[in-house]
Protein backbone atom coordinates (compact mmCIF):
# COMPACT_ATOMS: atom_id res chain seq x y z
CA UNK A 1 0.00 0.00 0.00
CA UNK A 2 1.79 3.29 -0.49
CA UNK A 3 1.50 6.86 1.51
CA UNK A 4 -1.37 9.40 0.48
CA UNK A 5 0.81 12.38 -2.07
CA UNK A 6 1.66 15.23 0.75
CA UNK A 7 -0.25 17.42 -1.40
CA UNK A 8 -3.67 15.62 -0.88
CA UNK A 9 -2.53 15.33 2.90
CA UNK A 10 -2.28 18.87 2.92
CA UNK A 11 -5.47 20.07 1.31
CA UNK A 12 -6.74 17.63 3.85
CA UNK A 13 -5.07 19.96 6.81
CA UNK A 14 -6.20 22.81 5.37
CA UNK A 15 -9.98 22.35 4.73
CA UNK A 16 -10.27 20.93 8.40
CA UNK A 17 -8.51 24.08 9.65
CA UNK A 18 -10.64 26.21 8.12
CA UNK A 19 -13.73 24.22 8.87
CA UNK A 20 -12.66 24.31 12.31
CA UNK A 21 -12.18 28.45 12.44
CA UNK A 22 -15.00 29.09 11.30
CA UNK A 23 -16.62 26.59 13.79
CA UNK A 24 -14.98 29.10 16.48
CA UNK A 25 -15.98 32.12 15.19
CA UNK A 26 -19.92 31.22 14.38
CA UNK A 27 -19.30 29.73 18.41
CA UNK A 28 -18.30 33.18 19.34
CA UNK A 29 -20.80 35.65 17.07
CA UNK A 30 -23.23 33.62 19.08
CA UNK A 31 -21.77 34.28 22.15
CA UNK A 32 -21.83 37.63 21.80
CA UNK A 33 -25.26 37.81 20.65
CA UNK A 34 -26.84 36.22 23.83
CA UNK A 35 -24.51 38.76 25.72
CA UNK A 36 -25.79 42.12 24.26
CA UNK A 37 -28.55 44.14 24.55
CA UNK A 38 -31.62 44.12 23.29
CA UNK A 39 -32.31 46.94 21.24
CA UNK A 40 -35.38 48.69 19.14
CA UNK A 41 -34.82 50.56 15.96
CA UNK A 42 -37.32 52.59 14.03
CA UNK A 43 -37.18 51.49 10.50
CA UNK A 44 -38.51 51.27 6.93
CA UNK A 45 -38.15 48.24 4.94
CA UNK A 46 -36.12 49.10 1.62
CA UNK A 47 -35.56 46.25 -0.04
CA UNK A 48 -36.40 42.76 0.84
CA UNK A 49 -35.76 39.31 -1.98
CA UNK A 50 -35.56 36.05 -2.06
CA UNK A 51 -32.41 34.40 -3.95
CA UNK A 52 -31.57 30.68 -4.74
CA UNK A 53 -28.99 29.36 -2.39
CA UNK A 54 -26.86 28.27 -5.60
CA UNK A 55 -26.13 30.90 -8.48
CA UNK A 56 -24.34 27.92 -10.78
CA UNK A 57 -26.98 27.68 -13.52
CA UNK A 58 -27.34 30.31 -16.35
CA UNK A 59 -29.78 33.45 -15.62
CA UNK A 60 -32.46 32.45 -18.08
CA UNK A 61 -33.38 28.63 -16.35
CA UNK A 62 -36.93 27.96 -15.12
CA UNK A 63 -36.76 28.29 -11.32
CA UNK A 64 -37.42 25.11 -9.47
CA UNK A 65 -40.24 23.76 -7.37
CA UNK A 66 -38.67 23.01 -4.10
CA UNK A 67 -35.21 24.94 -4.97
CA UNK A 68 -33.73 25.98 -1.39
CA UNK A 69 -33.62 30.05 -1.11
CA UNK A 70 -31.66 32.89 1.19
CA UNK A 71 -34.35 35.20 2.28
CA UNK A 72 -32.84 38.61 2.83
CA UNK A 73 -34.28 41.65 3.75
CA UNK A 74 -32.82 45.35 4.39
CA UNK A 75 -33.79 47.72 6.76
CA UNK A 76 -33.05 51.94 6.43
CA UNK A 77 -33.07 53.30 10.20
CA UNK A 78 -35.41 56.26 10.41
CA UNK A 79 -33.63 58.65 12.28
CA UNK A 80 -30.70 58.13 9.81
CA UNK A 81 -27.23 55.81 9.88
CA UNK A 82 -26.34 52.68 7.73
CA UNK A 83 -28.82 50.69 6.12
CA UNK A 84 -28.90 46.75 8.24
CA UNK A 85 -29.19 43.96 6.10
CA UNK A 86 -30.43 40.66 7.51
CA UNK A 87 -31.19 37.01 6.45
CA UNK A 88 -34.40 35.53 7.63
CA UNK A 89 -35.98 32.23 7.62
CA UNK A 90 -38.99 31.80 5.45
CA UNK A 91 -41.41 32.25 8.42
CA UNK A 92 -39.91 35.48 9.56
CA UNK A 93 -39.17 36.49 5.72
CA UNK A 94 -42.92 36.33 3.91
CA UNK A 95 -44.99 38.80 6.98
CA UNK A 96 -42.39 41.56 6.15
CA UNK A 97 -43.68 43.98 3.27
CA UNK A 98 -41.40 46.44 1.18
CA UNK A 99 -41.61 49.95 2.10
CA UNK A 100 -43.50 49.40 5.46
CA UNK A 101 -42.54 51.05 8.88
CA UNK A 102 -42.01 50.05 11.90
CA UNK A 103 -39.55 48.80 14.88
CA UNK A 104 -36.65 46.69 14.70
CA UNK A 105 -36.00 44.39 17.21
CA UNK A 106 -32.22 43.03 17.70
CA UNK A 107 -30.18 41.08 20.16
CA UNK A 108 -26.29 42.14 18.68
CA UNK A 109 -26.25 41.11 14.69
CA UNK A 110 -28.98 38.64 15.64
CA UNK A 111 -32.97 39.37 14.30
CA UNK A 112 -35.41 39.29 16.52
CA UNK A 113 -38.60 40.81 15.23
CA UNK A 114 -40.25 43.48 13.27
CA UNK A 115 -43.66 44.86 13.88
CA UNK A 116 -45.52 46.96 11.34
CA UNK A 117 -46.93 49.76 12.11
CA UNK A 118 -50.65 50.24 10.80
């Protein structure tokens, strides 16, 4: 039996390294998440869309039935500052309406909610 090339060995080493930091540092967005505040914003939806997880096909294919999707929406701040973009789950994603007011709640980089107002 011979020995694995060293260059498959180290491609090996390097995917698990990287797997393994960014392990860590999802670990430790989270952390600091459930450590911060909670905190409203007044907002205005600007922009909110729905885009297939993979972009590997050409731009003029049929979209599929059951094709898994990012759902991201972005939120201008009333009183001014930079505009917070977020991705949702479905559930959170489809009660959220372009162009409508309302408060933002967060916990650090993490969503929490957003109530319309009427």
């Amino acid at each position: 039996m011979s020995k694995p090339p060293l260059f498959f060995v180290a491609v090996i080493a390097l995917i698990a390294v990287l797997a393994t930091q960014r392990y860590f540092k999802q670990r430790q967005q989270e952390a600091e998440n459930d450590r911060a505040p909670m905190r409203s914003l007044q907002v205005t939806v600007s922009d909110k869309r729905a885009v297939p997880v993979t972009k590997t096909r050409a731009p003029q294919r049929e979209p599929l039935v059951n094709e898994p999707m990012n759902y991201e929406v972005v939120f201008s701040p009333v009183e001014g500052g930079e505009d917070i973009q977020l991705r949702l789950k479905q559930w959170q994603y489809n009660p959220i309406e372009k162009g409508a007011q309302g408060t933002l709640n967060m916990q650090g980089t993490r969503f929490v909610s957003f109530t319309a107002q009427p």
